[in-house]
C-alpha atoms as a PDB file:
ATOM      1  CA  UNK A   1      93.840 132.228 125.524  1.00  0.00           C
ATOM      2  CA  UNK A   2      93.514 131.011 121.978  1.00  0.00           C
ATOM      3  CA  UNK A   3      96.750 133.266 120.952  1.00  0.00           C
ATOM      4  CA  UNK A   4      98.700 131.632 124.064  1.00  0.00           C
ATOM      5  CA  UNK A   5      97.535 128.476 122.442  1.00  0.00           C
ATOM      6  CA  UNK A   6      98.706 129.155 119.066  1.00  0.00           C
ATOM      7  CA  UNK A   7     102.181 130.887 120.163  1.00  0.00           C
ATOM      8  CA  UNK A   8     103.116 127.561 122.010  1.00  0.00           C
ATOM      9  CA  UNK A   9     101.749 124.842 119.099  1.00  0.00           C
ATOM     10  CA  UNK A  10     104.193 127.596 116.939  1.00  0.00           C
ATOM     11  CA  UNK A  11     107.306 127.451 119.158  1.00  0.00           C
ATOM     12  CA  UNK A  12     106.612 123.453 119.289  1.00  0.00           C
ATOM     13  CA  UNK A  13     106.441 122.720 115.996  1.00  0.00           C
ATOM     14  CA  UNK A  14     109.620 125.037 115.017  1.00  0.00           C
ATOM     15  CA  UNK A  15     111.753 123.405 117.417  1.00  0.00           C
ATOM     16  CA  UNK A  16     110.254 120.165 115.980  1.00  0.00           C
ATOM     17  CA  UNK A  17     110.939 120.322 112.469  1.00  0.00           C
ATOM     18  CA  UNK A  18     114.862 122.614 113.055  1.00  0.00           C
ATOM     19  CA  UNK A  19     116.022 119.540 114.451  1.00  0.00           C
ATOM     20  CA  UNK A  20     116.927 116.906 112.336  1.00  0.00           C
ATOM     21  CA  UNK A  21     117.559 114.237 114.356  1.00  0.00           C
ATOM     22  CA  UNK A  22     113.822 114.611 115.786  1.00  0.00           C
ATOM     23  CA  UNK A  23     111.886 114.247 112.586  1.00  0.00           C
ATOM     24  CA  UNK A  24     114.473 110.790 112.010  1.00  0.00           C
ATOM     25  CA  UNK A  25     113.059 109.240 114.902  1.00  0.00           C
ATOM     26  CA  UNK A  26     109.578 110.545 115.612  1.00  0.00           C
ATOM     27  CA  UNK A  27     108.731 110.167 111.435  1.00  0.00           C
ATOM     28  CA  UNK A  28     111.107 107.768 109.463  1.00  0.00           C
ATOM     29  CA  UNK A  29     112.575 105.193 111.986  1.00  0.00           C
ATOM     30  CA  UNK A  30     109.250 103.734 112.917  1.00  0.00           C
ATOM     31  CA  UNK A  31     108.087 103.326 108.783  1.00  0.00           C
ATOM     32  CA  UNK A  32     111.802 101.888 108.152  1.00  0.00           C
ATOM     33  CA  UNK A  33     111.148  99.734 111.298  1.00  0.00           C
ATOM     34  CA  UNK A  34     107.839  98.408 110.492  1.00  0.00           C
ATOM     35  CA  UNK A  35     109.070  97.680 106.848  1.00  0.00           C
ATOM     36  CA  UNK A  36     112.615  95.535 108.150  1.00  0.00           C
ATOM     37  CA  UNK A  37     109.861  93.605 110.454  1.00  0.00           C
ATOM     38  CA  UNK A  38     107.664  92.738 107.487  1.00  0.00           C
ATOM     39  CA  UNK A  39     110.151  91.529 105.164  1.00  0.00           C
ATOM     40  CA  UNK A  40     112.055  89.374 108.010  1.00  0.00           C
ATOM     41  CA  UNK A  41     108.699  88.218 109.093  1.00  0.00           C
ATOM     42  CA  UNK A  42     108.133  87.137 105.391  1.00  0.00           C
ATOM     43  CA  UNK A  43     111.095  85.148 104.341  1.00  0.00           C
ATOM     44  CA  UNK A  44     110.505  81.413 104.307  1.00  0.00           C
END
């Protein structure tokens, strides 16, 4: 069971990280987002 568990978290995190467009929006977008709302939030 723990092997099953460890073979799919593998396979996951593989097909995760090989595609690029994944790690933009699941990683940087939401930082880069957050920071734009701050600084519009900011100006006077």
């Amino acid at each position: 069971m723990n092997s099953t568990i460890l073979t799919v978290m593998r396979k996951e995190l593989a097909r995760f990280f090989g595609d690029y467009r994944m790690v933009m929006t699941t990683i940087l977008l939401p930082g880069i987002l957050i920071f734009v709302l701050y600084q519009f939030m900011a100006m006077p």
